[in-house]
Protein backbone atom coordinates (compact mmCIF):
# COMPACT_ATOMS: atom_id res chain seq x y z
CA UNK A 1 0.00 0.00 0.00
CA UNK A 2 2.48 2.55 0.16
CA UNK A 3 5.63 3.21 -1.04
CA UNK A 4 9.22 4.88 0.65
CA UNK A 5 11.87 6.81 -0.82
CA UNK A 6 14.42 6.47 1.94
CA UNK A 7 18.41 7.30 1.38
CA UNK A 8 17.83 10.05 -0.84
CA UNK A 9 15.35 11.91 1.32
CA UNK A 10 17.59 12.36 4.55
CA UNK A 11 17.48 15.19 6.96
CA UNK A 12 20.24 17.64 8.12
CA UNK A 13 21.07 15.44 10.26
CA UNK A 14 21.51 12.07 8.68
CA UNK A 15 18.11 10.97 9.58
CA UNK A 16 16.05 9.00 7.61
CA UNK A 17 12.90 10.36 6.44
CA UNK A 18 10.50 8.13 5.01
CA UNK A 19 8.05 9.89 3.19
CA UNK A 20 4.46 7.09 2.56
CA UNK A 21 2.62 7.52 -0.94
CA UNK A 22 -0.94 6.75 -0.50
CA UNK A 23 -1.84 7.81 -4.42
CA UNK A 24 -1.31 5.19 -7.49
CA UNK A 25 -0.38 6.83 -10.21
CA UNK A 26 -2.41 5.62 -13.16
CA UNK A 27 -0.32 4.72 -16.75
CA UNK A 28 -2.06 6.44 -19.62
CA UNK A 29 -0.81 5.70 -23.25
CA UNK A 30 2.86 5.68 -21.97
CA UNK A 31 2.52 8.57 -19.66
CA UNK A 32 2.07 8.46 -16.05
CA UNK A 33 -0.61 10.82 -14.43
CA UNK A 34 -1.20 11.13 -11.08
CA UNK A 35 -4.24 11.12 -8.91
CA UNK A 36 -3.34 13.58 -6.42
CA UNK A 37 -5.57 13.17 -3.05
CA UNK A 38 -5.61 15.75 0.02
CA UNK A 39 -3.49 13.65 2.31
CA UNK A 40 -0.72 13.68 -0.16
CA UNK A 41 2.10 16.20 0.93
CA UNK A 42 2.72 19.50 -1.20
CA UNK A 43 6.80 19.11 -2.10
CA UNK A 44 5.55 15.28 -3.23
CA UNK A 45 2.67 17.07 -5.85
CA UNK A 46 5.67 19.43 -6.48
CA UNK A 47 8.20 16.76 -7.22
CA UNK A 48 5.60 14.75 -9.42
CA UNK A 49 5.86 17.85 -11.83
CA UNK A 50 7.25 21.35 -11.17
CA UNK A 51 4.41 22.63 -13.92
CA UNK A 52 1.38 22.31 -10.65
CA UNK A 53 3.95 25.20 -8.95
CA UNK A 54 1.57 27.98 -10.89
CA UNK A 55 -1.86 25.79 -9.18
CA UNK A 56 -0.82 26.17 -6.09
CA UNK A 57 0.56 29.87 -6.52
CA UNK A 58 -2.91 31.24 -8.34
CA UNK A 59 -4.18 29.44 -5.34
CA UNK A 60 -3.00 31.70 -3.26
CA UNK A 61 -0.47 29.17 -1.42
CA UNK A 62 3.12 31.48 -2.42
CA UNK A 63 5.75 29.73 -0.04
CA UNK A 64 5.89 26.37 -2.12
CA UNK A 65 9.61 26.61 -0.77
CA UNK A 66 8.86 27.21 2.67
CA UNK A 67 9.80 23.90 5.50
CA UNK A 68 5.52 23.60 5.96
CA UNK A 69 5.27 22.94 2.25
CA UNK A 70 7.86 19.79 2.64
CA UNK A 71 5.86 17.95 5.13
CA UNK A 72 2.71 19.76 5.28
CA UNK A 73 -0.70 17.96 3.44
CA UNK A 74 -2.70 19.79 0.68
CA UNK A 75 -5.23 19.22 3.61
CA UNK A 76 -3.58 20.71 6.01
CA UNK A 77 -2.76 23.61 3.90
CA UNK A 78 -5.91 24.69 2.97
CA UNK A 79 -7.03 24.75 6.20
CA UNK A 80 -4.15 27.08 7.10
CA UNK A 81 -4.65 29.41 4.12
CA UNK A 82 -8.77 29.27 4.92
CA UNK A 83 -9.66 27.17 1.19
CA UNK A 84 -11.64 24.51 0.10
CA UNK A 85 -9.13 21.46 -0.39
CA UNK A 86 -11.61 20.33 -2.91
CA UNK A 87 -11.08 23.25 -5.28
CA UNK A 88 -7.42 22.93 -5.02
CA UNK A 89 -7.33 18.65 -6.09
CA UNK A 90 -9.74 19.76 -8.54
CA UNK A 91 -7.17 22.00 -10.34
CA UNK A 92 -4.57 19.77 -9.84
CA UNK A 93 -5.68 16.82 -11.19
CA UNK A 94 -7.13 18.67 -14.15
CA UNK A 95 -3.37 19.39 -14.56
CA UNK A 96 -1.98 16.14 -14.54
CA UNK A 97 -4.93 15.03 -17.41
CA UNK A 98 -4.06 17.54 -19.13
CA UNK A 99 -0.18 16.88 -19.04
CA UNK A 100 -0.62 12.82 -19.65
CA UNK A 101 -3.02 13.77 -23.06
């Protein structure tokens, strides 16, 4: 059920940082898409594809750099910033159709 990138995602420290994928991404003539959900975490939609950056940003969420966006939840985002996480998925996944067409 999930999956863990591990050596290549350690802290400042040394520390391992396992980081759980609860999406599937879906294989579409060749191309993969994703299905981004609301418990996945912002730097992972980020690192999927850098193009969802201007989503986010025209969604009013600006610090896509910041140490929140790198273990915080598009959930848990939204909440902070006062949006509907609904809205947000919506436009992201319309992205990543999009992209896989």
């Amino acid at each position: 059920m999930y999956n863990v990138k591990n050596r290549d995602q350690c802290g400042a420290r040394g520390r391992l940082r396992a980081r759980a994928y609860r999406h599937t991404p879906i294989r579409m003539e060749g191309k993969k898409m994703a299905k981004v959900t609301k418990d996945m975490i912002i730097a992972d939609v980020l690192e999927l594809d850098e193009g969802t950056a201007p989503v986010f940003i025209s969604n009013g969420m600006h610090c896509l750099g910041c140490p929140s966006s790198m273990g915080e939840s598009i959930e848990d985002a939204c909440f902070v910033h006062g949006m509907d996480p609904e809205k947000l998925i919506g436009e992201l996944n319309d992205y990543f159709e999009k992209a896989a067409v």
